[in-house]
Protein backbone atom coordinates (compact mmCIF):
# COMPACT_ATOMS: atom_id res chain seq x y z
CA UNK A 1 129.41 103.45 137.07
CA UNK A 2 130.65 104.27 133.49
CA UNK A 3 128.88 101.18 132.00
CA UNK A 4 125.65 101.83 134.18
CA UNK A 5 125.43 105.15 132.68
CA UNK A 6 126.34 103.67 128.94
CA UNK A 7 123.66 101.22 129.13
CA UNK A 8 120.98 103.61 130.04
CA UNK A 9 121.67 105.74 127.12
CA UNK A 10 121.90 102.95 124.97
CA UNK A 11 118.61 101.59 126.11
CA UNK A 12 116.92 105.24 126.42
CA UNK A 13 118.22 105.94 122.68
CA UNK A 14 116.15 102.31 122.05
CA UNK A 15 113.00 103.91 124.04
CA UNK A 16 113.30 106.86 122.48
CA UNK A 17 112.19 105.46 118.85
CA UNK A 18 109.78 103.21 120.38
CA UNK A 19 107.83 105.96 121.88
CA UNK A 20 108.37 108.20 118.86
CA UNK A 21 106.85 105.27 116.67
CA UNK A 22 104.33 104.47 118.91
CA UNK A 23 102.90 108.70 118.93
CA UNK A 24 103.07 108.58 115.27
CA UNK A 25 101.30 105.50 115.30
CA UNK A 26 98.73 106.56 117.52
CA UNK A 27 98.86 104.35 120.51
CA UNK A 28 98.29 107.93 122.57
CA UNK A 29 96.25 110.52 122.17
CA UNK A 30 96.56 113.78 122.05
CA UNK A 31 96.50 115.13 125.55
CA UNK A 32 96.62 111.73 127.10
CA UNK A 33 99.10 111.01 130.24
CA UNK A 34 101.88 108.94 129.50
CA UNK A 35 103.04 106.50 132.14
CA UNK A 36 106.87 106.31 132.82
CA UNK A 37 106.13 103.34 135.23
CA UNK A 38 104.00 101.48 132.52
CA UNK A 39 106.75 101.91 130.29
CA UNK A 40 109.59 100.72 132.36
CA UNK A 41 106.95 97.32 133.15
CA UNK A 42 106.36 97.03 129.29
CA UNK A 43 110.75 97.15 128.05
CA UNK A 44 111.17 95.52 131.32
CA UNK A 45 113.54 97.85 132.05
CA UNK A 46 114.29 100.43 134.77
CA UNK A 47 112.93 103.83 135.23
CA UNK A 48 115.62 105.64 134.41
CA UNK A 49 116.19 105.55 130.48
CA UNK A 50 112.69 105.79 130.37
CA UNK A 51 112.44 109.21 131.57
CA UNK A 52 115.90 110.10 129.73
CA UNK A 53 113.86 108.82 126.76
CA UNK A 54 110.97 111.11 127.81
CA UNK A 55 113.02 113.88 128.50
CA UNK A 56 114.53 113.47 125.23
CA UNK A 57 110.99 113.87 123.61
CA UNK A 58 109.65 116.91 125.66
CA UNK A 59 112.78 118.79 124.43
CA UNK A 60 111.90 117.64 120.83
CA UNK A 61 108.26 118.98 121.91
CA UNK A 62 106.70 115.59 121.34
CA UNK A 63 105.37 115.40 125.25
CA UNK A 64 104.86 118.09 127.45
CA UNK A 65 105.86 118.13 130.76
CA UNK A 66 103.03 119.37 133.02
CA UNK A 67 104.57 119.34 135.89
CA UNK A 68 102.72 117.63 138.69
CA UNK A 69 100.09 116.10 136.61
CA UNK A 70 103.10 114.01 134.88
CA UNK A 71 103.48 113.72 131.19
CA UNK A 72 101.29 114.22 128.50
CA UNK A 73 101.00 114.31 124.34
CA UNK A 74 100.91 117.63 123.76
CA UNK A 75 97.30 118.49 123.17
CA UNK A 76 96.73 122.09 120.94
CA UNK A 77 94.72 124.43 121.50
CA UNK A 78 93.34 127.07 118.11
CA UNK A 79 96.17 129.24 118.54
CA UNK A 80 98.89 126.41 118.56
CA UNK A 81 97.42 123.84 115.79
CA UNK A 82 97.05 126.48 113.36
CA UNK A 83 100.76 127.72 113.94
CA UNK A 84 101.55 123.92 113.74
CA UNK A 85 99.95 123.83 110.14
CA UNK A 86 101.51 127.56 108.94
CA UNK A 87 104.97 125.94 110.18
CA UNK A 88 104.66 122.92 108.53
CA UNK A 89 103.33 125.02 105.65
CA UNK A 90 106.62 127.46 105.23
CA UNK A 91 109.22 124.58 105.56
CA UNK A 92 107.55 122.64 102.69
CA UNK A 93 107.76 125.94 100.66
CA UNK A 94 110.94 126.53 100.98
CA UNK A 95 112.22 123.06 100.19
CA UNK A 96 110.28 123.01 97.29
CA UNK A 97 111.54 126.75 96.12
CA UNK A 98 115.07 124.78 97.00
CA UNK A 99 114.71 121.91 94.63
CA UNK A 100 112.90 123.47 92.02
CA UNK A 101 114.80 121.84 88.65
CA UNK A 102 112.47 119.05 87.16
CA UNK A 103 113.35 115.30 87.05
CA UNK A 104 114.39 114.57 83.56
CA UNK A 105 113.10 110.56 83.95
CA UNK A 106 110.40 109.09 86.34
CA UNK A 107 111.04 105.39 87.04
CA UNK A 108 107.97 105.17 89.01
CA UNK A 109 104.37 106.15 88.59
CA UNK A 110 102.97 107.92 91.78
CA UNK A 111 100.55 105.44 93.75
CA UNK A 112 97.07 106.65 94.14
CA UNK A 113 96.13 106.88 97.79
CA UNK A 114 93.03 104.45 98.38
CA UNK A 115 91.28 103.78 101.82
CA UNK A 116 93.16 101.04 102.83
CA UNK A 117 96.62 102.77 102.96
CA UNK A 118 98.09 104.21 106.34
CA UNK A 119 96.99 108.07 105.34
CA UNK A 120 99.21 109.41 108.21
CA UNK A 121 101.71 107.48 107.40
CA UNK A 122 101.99 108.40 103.24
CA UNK A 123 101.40 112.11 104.64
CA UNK A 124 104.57 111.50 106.65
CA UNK A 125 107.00 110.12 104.57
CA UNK A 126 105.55 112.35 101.21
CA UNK A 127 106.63 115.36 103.78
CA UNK A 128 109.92 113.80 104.70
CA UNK A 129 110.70 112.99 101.07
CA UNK A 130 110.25 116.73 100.01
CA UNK A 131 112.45 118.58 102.69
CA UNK A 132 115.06 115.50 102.35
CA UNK A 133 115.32 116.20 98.62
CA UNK A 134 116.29 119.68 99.61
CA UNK A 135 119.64 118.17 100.29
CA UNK A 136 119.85 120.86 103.74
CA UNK A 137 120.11 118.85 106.79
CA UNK A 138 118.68 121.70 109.14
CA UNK A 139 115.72 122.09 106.85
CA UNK A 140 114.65 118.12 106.78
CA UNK A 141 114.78 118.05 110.63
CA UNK A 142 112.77 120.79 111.13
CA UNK A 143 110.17 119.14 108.70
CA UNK A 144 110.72 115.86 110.68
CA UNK A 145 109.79 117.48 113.55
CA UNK A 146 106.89 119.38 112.68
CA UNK A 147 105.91 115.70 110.84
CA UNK A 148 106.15 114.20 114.51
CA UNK A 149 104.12 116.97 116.25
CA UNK A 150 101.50 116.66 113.76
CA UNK A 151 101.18 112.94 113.23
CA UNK A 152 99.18 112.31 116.67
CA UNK A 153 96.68 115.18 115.27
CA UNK A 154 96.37 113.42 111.85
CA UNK A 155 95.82 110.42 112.74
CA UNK A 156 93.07 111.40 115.83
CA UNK A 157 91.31 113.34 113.03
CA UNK A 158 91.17 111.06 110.43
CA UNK A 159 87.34 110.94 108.87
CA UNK A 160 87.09 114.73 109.24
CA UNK A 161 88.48 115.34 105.50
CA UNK A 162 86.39 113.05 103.16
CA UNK A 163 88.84 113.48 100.60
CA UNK A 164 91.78 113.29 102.01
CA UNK A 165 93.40 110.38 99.76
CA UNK A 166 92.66 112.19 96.80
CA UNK A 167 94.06 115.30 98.08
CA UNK A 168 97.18 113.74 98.93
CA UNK A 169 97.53 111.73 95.66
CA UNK A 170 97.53 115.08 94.14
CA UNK A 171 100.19 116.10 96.39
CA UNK A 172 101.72 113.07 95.24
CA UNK A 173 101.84 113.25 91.69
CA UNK A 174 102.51 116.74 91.51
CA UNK A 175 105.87 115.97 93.92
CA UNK A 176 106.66 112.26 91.49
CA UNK A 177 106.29 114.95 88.53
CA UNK A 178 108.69 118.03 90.13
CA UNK A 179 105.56 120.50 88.70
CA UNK A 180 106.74 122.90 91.37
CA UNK A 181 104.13 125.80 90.75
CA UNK A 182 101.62 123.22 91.38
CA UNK A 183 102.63 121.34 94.37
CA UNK A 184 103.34 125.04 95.59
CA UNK A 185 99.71 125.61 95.16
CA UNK A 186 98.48 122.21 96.62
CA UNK A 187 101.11 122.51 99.74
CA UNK A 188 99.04 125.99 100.15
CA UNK A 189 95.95 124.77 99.84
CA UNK A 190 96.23 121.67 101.98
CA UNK A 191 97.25 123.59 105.17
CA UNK A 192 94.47 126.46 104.40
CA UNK A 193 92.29 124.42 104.38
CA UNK A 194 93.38 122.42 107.49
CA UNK A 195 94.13 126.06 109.26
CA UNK A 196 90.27 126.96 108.77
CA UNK A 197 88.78 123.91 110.05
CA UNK A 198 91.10 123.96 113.05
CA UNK A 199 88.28 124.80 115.58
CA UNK A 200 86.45 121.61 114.40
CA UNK A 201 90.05 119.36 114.68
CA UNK A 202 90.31 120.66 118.05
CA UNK A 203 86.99 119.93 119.25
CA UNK A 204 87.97 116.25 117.65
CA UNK A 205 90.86 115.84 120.05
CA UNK A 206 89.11 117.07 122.75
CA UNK A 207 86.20 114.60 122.10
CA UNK A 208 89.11 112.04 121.70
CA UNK A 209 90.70 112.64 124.57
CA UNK A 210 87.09 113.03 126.82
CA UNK A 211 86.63 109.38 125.11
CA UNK A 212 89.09 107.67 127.76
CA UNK A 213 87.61 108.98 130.59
């Protein structure tokens, strides 16, 4: 019984960052049902650490539970997205307010963000990088978190922003740099600007998700 029970968590632990991967990746989109079945054919594996996988990832709010209609990615509405974005917003201030002192050598020049990079991804782990350089371990996993709910979004609006990779290679340098002030100011106006437009993102994941029907 004891080993049954190990094995499942082992394997649902495995699950676990496959799904997460998989979300950020963008193999589902936002609002569509997730299979446990499906998922327990594809690991060959049994149902059970799948759902303790799943479970695992509604409490992290990365799938909702909707009851009898099974298992979704969560899909936003207005009112939700832009709280996702003024979130996201506030925990990259603070970080940044939290390692303010300036790098006294730069060993690497910051990488302009063309078209063929993986936008989400670079958006991701720039993120990551500032609330992990805060050195608080409470702060980076809320920012890992927020990262996760918004990567699906991202990615299903990519094309909406013609400039994003510009606007993050600002981002970019002015984080490679430590100019504070100024990534301050381009944190700000990166989630304004995404907070405005969030009727049109929405109707984008709607479209999206009408798409697979």
């Amino acid at each position: 019984m004891e080993s049954a029970m190990s094995e499942n968590h082992s394997k649902s632990a495995f699950l676990h960052g496959r799904i997460r991967r998989a979300l950020q990746c963008g193999r589902y989109v936002p609002g569509q049902r997730i299979d446990p079945a499906m998922l327990a054919d594809e690991f060959d594996t049994s149902p059970t650490p799948v759902r303790l996988a799943l479970m695992r990832l509604v409490g992290e709010g990365l799938v909702a539970d909707c009851a009898r209609a099974g298992l979704h990615v969560p899909l936003p509405n207005e009112v939700t997205l832009r709280d996702h974005y003024d979130w996201m917003q506030r925990l990259l201030l603070m970080a940044c307010r939290i390692d303010a002192a300036p790098v006294t050598r730069r060993t690497t020049r910051p990488k302009t963000a063309s078209a063929g990079d993986d936008l989400v991804k670079r958006t991701w782990q720039l993120f990551d990088a500032i609330a992990r350089a805060s050195a608080h371990r409470s702060l980076h996993q809320a920012v890992k978190q927020a990262n996760d709910r918004l990567a699906p979004v991202r990615r299903a609006k990519q094309g909406l922003i013609e400039d994003a990779f510009e606007e993050l290679s600002t981002l970019d340098r002015h984080w490679q740099q430590r100019d504070i002030p100024a990534l301050e100011a381009a944190i700000r106006a990166y989630h304004e600007r995404r907070k405005r437009l969030t009727p049109c993102i929405v109707a984008v994941l709607n479209d999206g998700l009408d798409a697979l029907h």
